[in-house]
PDB file of N, CA and C in Angstrom:
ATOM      1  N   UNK A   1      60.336 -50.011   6.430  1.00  0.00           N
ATOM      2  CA  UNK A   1      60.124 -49.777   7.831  1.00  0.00           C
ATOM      3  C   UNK A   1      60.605 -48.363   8.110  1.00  0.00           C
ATOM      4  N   UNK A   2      60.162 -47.787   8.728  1.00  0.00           N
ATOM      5  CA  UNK A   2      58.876 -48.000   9.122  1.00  0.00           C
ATOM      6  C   UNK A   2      57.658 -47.361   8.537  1.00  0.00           C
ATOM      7  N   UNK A   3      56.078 -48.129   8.383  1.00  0.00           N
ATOM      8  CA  UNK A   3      54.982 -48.637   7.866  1.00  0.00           C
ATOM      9  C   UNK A   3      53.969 -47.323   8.905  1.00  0.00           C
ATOM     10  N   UNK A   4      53.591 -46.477   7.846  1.00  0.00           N
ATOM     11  CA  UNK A   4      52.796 -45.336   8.740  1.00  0.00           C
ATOM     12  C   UNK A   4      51.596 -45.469   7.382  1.00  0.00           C
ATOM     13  N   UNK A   5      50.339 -46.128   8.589  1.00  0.00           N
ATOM     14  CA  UNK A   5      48.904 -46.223   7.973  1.00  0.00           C
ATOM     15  C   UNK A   5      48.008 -45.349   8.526  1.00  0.00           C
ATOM     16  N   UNK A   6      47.484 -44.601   7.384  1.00  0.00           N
ATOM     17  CA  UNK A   6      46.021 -43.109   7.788  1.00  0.00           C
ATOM     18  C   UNK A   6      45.131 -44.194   7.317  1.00  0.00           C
ATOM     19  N   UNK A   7      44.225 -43.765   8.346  1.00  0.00           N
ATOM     20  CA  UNK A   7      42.661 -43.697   7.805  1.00  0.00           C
ATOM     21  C   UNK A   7      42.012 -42.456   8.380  1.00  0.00           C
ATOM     22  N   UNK A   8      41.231 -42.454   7.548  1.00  0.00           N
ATOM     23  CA  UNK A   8      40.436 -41.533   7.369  1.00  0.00           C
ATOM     24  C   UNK A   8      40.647 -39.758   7.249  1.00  0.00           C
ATOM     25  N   UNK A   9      41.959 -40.307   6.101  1.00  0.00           N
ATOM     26  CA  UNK A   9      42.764 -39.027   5.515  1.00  0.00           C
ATOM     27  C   UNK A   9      42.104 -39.263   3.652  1.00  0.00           C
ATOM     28  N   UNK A  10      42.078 -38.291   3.599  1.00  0.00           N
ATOM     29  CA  UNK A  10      41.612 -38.226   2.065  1.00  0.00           C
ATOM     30  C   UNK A  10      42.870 -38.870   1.296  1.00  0.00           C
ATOM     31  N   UNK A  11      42.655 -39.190  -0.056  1.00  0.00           N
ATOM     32  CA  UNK A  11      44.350 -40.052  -0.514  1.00  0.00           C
ATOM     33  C   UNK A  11      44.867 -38.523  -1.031  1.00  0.00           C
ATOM     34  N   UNK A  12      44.121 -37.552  -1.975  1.00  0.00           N
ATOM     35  CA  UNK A  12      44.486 -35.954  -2.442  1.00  0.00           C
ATOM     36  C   UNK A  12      45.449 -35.541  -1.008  1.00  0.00           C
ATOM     37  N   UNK A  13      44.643 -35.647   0.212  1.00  0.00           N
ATOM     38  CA  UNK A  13      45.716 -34.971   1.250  1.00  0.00           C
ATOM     39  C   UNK A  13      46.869 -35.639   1.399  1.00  0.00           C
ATOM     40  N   UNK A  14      46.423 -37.254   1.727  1.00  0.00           N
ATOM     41  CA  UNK A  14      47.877 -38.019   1.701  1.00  0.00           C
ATOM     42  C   UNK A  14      48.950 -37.847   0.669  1.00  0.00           C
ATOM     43  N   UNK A  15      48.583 -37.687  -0.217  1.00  0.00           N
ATOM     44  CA  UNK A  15      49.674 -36.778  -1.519  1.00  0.00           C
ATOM     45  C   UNK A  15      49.931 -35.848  -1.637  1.00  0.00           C
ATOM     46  N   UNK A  16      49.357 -35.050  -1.123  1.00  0.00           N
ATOM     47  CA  UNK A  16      49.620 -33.238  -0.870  1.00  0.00           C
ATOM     48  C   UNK A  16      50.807 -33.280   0.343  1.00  0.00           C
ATOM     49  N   UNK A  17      50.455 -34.090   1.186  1.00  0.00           N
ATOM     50  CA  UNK A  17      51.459 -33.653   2.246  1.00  0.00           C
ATOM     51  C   UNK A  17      52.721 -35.298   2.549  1.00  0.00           C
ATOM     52  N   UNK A  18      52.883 -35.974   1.471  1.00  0.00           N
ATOM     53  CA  UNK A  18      53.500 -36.871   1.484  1.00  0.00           C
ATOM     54  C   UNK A  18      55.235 -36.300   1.341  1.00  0.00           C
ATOM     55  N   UNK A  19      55.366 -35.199   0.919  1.00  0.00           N
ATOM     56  CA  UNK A  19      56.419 -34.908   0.666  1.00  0.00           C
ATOM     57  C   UNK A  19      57.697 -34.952   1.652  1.00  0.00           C
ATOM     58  N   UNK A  20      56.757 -33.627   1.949  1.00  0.00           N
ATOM     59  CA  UNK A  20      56.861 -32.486   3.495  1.00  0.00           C
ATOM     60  C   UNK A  20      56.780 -33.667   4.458  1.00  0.00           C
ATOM     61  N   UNK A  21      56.001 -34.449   4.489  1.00  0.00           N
ATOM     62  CA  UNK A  21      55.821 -35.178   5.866  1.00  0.00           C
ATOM     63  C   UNK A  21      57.222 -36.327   5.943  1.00  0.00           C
ATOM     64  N   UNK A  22      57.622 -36.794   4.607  1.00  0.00           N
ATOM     65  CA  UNK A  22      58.906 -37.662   5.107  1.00  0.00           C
ATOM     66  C   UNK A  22      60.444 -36.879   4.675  1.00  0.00           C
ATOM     67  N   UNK A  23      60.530 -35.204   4.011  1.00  0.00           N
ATOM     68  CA  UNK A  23      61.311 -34.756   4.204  1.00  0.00           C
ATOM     69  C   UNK A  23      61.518 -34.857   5.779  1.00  0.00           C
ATOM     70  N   UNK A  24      60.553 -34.143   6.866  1.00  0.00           N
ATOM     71  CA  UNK A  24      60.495 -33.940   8.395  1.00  0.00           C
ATOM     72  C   UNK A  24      60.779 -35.339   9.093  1.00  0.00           C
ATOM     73  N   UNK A  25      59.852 -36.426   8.892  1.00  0.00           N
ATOM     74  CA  UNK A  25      60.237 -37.553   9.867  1.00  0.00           C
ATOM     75  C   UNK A  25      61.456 -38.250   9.298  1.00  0.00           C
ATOM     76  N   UNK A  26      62.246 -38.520   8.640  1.00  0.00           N
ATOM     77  CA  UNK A  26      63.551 -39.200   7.925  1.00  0.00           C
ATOM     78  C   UNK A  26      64.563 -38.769   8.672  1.00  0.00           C
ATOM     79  N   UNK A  27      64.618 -37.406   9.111  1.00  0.00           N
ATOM     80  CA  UNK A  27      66.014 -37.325  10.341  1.00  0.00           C
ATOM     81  C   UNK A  27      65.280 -37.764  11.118  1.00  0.00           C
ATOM     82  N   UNK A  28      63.973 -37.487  11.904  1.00  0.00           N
ATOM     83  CA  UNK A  28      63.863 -37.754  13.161  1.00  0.00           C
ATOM     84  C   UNK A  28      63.848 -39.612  13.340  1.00  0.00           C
ATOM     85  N   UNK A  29      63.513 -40.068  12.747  1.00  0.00           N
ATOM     86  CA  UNK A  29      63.318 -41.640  12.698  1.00  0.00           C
ATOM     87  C   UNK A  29      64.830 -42.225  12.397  1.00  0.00           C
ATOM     88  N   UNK A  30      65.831 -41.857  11.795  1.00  0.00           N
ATOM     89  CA  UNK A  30      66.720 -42.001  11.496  1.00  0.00           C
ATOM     90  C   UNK A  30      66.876 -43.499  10.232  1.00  0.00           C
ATOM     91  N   UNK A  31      66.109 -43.292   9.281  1.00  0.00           N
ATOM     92  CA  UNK A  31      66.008 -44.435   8.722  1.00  0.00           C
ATOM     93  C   UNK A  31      65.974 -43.750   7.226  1.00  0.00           C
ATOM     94  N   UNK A  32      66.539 -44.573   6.281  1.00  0.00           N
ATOM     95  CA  UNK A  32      66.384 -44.013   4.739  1.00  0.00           C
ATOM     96  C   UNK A  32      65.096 -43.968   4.136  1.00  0.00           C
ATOM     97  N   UNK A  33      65.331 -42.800   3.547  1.00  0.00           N
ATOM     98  CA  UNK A  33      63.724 -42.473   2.727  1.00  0.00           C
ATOM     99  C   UNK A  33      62.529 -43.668   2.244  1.00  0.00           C
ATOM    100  N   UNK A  34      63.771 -44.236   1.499  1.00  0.00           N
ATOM    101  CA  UNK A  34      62.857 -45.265   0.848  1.00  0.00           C
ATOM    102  C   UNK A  34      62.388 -46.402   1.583  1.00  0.00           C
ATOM    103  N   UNK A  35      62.797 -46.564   2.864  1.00  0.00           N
ATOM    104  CA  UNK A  35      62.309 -47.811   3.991  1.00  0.00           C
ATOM    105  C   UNK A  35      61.140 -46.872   4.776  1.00  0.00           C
ATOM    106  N   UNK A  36      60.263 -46.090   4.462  1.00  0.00           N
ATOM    107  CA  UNK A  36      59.221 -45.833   4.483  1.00  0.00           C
ATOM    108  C   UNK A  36      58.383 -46.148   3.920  1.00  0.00           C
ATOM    109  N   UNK A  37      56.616 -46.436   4.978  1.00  0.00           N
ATOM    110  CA  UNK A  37      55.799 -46.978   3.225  1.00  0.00           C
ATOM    111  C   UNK A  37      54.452 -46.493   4.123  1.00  0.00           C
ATOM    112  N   UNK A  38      53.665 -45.208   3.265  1.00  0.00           N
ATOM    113  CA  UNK A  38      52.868 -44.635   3.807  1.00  0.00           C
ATOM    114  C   UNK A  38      51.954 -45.190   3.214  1.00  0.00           C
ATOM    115  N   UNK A  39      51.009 -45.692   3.542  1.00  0.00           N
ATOM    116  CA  UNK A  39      49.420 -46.591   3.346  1.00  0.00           C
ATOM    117  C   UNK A  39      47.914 -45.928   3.828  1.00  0.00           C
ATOM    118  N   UNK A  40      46.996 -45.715   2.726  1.00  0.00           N
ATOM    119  CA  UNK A  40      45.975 -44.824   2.578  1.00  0.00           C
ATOM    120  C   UNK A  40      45.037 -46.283   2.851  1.00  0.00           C
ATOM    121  N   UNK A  41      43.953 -46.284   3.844  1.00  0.00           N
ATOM    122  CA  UNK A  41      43.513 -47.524   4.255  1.00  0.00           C
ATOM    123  C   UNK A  41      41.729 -47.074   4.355  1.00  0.00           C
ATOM    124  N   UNK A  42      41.213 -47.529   3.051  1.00  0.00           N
ATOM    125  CA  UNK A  42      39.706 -47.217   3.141  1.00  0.00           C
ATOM    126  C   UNK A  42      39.502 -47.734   4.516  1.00  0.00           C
ATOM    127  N   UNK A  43      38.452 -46.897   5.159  1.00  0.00           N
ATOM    128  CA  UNK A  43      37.755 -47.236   6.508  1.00  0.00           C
ATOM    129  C   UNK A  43      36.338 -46.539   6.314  1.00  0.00           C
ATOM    130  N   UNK A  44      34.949 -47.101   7.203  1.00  0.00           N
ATOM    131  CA  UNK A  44      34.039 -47.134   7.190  1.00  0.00           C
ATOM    132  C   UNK A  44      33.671 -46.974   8.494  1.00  0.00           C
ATOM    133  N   UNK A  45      33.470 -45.832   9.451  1.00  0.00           N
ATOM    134  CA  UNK A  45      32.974 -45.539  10.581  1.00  0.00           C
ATOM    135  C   UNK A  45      31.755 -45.712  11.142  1.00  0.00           C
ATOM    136  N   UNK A  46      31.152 -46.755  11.951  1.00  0.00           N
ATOM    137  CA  UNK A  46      29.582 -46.882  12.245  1.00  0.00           C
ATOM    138  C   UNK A  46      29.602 -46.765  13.435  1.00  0.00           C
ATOM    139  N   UNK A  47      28.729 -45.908  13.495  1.00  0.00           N
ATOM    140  CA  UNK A  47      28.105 -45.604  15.184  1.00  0.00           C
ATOM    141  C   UNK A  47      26.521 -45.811  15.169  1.00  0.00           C
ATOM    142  N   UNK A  48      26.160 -45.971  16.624  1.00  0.00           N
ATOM    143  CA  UNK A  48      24.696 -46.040  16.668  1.00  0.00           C
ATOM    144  C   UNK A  48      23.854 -46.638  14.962  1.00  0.00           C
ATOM    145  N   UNK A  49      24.352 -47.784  14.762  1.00  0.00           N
ATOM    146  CA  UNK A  49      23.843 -48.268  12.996  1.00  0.00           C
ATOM    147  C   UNK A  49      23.856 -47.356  11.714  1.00  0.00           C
ATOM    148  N   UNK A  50      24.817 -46.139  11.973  1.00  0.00           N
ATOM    149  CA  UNK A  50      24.619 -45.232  11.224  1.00  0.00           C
ATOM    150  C   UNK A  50      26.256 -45.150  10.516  1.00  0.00           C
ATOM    151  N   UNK A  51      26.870 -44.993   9.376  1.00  0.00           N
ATOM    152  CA  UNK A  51      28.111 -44.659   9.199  1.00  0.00           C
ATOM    153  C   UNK A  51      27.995 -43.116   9.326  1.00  0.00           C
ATOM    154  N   UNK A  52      29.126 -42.848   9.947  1.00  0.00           N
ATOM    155  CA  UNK A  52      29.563 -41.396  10.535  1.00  0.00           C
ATOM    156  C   UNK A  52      30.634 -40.878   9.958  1.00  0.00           C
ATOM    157  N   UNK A  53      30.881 -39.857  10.374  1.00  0.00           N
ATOM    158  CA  UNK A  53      32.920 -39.298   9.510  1.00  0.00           C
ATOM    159  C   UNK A  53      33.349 -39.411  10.631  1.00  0.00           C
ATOM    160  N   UNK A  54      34.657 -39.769  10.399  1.00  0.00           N
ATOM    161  CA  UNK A  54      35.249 -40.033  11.494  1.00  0.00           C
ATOM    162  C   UNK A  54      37.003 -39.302  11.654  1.00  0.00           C
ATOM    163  N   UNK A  55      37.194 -39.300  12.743  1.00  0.00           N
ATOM    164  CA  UNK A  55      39.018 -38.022  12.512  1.00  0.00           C
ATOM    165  C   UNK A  55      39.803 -38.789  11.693  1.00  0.00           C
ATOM    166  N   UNK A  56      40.909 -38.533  11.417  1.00  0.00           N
ATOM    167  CA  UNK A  56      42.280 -38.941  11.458  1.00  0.00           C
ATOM    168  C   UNK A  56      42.607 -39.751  12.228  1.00  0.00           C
ATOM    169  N   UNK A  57      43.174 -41.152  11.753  1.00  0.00           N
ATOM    170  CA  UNK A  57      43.579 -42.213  12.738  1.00  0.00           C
ATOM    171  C   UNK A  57      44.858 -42.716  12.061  1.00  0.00           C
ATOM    172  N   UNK A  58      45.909 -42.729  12.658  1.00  0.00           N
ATOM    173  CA  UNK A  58      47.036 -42.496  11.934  1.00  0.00           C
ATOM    174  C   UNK A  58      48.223 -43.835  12.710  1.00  0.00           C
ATOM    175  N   UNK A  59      48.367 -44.763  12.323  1.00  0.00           N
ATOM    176  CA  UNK A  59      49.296 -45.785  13.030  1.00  0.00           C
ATOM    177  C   UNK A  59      50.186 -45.641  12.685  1.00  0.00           C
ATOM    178  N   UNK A  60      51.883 -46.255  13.570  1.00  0.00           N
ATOM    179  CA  UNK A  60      52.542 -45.578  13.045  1.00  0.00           C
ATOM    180  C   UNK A  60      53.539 -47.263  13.649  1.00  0.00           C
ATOM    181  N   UNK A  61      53.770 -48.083  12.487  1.00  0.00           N
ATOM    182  CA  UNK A  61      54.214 -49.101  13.038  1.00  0.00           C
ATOM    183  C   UNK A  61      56.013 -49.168  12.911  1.00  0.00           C
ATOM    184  N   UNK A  62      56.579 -49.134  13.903  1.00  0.00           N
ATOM    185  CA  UNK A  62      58.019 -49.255  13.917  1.00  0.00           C
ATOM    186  C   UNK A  62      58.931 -49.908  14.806  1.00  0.00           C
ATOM    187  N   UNK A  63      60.367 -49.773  14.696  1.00  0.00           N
ATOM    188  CA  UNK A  63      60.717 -50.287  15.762  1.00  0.00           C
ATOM    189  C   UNK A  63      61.065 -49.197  16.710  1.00  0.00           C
ATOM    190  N   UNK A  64      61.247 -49.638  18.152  1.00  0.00           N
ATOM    191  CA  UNK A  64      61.059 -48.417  19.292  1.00  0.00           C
ATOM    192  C   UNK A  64      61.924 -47.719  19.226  1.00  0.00           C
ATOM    193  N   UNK A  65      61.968 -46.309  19.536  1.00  0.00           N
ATOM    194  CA  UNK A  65      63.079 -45.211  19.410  1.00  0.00           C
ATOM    195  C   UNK A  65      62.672 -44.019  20.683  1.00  0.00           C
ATOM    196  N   UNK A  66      61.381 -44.339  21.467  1.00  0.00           N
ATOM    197  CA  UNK A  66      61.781 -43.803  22.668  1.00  0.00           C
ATOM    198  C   UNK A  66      60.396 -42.922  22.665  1.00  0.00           C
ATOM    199  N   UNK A  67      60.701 -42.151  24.115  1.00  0.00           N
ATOM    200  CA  UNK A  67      58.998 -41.398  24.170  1.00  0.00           C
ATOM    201  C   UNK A  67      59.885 -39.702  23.297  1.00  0.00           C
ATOM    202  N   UNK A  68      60.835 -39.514  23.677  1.00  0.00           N
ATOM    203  CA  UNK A  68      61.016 -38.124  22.696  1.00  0.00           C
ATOM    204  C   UNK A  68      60.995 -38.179  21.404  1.00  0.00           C
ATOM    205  N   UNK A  69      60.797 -39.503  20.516  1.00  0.00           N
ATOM    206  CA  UNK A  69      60.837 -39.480  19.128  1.00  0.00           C
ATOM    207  C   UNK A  69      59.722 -39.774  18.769  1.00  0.00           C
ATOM    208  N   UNK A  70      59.197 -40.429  19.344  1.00  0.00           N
ATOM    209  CA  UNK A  70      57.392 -40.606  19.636  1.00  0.00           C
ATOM    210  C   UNK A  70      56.877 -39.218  19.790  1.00  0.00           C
ATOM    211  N   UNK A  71      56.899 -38.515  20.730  1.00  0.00           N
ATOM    212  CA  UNK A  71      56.232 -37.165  20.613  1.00  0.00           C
ATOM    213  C   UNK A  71      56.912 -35.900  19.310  1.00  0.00           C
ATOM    214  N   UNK A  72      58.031 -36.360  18.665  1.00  0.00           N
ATOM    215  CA  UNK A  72      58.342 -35.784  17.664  1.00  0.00           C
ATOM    216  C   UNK A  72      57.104 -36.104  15.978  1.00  0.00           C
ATOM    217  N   UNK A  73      57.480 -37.293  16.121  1.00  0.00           N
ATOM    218  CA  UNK A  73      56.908 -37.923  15.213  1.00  0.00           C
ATOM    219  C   UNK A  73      55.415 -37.542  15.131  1.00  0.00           C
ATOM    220  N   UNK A  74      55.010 -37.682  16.390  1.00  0.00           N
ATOM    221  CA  UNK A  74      53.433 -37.887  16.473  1.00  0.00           C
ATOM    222  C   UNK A  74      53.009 -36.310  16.222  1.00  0.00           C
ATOM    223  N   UNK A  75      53.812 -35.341  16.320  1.00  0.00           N
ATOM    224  CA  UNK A  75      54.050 -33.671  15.951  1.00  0.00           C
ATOM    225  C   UNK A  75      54.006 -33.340  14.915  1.00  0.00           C
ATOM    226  N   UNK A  76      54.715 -33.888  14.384  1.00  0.00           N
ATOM    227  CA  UNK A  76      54.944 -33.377  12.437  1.00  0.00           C
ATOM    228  C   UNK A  76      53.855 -33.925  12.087  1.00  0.00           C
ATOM    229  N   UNK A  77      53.302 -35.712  12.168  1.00  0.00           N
ATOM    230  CA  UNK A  77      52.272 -36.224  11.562  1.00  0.00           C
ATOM    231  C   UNK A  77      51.301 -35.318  11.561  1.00  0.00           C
ATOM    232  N   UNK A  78      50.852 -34.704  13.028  1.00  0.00           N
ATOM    233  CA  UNK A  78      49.841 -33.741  12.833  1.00  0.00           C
ATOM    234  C   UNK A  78      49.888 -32.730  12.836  1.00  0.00           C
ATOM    235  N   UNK A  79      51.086 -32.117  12.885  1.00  0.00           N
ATOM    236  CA  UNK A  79      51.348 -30.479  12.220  1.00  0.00           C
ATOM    237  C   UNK A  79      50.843 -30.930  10.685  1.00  0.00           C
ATOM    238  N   UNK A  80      51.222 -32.136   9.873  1.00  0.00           N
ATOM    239  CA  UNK A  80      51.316 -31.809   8.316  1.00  0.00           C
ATOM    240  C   UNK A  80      49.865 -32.229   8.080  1.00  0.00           C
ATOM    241  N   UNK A  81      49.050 -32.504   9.008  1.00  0.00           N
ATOM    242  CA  UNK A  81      47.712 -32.704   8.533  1.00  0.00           C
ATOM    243  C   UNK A  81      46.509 -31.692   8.889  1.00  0.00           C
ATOM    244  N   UNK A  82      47.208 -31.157   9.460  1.00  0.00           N
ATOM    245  CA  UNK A  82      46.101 -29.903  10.443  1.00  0.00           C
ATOM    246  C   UNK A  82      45.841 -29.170   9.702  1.00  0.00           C
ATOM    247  N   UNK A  83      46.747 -28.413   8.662  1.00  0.00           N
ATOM    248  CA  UNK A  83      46.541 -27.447   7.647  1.00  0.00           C
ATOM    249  C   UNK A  83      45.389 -27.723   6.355  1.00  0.00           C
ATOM    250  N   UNK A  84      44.932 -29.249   6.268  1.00  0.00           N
ATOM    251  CA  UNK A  84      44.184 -30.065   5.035  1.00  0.00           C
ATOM    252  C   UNK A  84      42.750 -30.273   5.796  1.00  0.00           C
ATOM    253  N   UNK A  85      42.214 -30.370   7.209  1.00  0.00           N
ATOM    254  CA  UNK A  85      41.207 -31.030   7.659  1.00  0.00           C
ATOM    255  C   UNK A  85      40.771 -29.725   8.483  1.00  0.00           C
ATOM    256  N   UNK A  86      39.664 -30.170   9.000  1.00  0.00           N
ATOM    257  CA  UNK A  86      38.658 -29.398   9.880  1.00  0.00           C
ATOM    258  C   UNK A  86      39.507 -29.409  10.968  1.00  0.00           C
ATOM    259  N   UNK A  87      39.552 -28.339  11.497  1.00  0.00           N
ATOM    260  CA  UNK A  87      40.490 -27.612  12.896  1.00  0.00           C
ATOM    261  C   UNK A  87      39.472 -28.728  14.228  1.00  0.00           C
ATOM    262  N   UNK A  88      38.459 -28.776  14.206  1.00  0.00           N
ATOM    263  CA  UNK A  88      37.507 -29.132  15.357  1.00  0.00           C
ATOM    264  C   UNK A  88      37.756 -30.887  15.453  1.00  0.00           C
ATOM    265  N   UNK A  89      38.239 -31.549  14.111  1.00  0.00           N
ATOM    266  CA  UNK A  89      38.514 -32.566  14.419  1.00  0.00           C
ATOM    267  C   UNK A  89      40.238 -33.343  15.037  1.00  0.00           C
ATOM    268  N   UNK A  90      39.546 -33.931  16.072  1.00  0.00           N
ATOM    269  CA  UNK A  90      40.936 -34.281  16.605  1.00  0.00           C
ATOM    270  C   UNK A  90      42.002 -35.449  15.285  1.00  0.00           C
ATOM    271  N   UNK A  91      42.985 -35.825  15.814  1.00  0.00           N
ATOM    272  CA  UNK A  91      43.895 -36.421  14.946  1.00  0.00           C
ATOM    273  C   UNK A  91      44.659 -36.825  16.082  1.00  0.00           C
ATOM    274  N   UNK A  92      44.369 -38.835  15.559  1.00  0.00           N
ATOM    275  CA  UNK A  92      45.282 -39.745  16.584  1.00  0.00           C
ATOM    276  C   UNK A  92      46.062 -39.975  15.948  1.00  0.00           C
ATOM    277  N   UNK A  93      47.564 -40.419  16.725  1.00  0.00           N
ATOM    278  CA  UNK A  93      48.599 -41.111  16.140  1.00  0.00           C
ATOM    279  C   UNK A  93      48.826 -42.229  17.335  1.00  0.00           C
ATOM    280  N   UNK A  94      48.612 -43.489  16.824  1.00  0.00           N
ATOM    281  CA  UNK A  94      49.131 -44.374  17.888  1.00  0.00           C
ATOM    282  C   UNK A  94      50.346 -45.258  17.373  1.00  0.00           C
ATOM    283  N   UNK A  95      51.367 -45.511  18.043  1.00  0.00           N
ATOM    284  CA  UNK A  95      52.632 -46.240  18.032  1.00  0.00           C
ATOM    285  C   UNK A  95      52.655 -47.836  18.247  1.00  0.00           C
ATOM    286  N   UNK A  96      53.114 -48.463  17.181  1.00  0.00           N
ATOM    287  CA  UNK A  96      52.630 -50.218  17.393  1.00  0.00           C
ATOM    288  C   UNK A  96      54.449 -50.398  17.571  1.00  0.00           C
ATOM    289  N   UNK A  97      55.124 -50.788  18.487  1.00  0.00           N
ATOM    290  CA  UNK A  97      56.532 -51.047  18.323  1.00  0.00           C
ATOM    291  C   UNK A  97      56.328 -52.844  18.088  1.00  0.00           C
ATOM    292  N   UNK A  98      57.211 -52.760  16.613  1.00  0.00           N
ATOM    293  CA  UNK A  98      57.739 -54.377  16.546  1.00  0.00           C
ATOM    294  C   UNK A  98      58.862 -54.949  16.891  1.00  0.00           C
ATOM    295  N   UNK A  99      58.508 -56.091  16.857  1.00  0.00           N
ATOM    296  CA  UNK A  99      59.886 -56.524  17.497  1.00  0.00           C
ATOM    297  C   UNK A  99      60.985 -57.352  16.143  1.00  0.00           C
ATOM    298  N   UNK A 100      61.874 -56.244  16.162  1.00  0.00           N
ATOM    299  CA  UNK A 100      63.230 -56.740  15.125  1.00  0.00           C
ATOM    300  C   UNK A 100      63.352 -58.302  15.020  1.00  0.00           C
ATOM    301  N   UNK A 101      63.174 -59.210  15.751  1.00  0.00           N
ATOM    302  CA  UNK A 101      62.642 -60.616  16.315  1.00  0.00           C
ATOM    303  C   UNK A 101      62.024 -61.379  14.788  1.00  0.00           C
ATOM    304  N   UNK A 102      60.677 -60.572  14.905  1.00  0.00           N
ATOM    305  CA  UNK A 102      59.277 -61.266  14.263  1.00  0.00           C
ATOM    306  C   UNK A 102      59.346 -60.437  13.338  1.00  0.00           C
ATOM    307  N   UNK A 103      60.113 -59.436  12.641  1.00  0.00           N
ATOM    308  CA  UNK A 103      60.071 -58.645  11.619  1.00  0.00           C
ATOM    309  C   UNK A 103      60.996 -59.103  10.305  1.00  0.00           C
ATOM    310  N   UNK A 104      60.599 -59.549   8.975  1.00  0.00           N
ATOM    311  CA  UNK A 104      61.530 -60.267   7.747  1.00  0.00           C
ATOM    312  C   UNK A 104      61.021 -59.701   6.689  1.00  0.00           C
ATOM    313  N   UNK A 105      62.510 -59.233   6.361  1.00  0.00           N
ATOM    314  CA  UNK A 105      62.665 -58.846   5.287  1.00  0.00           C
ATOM    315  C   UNK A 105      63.290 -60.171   4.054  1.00  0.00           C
ATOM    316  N   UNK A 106      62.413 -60.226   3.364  1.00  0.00           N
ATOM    317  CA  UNK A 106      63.050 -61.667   1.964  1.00  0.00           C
ATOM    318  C   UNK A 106      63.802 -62.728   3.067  1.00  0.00           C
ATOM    319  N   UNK A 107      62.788 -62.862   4.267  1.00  0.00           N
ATOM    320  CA  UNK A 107      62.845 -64.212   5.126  1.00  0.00           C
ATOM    321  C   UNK A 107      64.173 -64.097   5.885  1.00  0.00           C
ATOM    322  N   UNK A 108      64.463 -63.310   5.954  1.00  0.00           N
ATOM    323  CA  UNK A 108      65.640 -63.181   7.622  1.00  0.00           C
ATOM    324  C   UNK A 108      65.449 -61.691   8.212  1.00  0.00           C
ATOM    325  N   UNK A 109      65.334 -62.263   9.126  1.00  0.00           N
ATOM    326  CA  UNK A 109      64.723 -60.878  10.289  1.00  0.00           C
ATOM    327  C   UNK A 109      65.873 -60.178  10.492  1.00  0.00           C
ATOM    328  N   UNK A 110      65.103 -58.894  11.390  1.00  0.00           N
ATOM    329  CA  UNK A 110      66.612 -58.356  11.596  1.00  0.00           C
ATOM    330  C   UNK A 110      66.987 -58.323  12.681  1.00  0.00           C
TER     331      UNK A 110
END
């Protein structure tokens, strides 16, 4: 935890900038390196019956830490991807907060 899924990032970029991207978010998230788990998620874009290319769609599932760590986060994600993709395409990051509740690790939550 926390679980940050791209689609429609190449996996070459997701490894090019896997480094850099959790040197930067690990202070800001405040969580140890290795309770990160970045996930490359084939996706298939169809519009009008046609598959299309589609941006950067970038989830970012955690537990809540606020709107200033949210706009940190959601910064670096796409500072470290902007440099690999077409400038003209936008790049989402949306925030899924879980709840510590419904979240288990080897069957006891936290």
């Amino acid at each position: 935890m926390p679980h940050i899924r791209f689609r429609a990032v190449d996996n070459n970029i997701l490894k090019t900038i896997s480094v850099k991207l959790l040197d930067e978010l690990q202070p800001i998230m405040n969580s140890p390196r290795n309770h990160f788990t970045l996930e490359s998620i084939p996706t298939t874009f169809i519009f009008d019956g046609e598959e299309v290319s589609a941006y950067p769609f970038i989830e970012v599932l955690w537990f809540e830490r606020g709107q200033e760590t949210r706009d940190r986060v959601a910064k670096v994600i796409t500072d470290c991807l902007r440099d690999h993709i077409e400038e003209s395409l936008d790049i989402a990051v949306v925030f899924t907060a879980l709840n510590p509740d419904a979240y288990y690790d080897n069957g006891i939550h936290y």
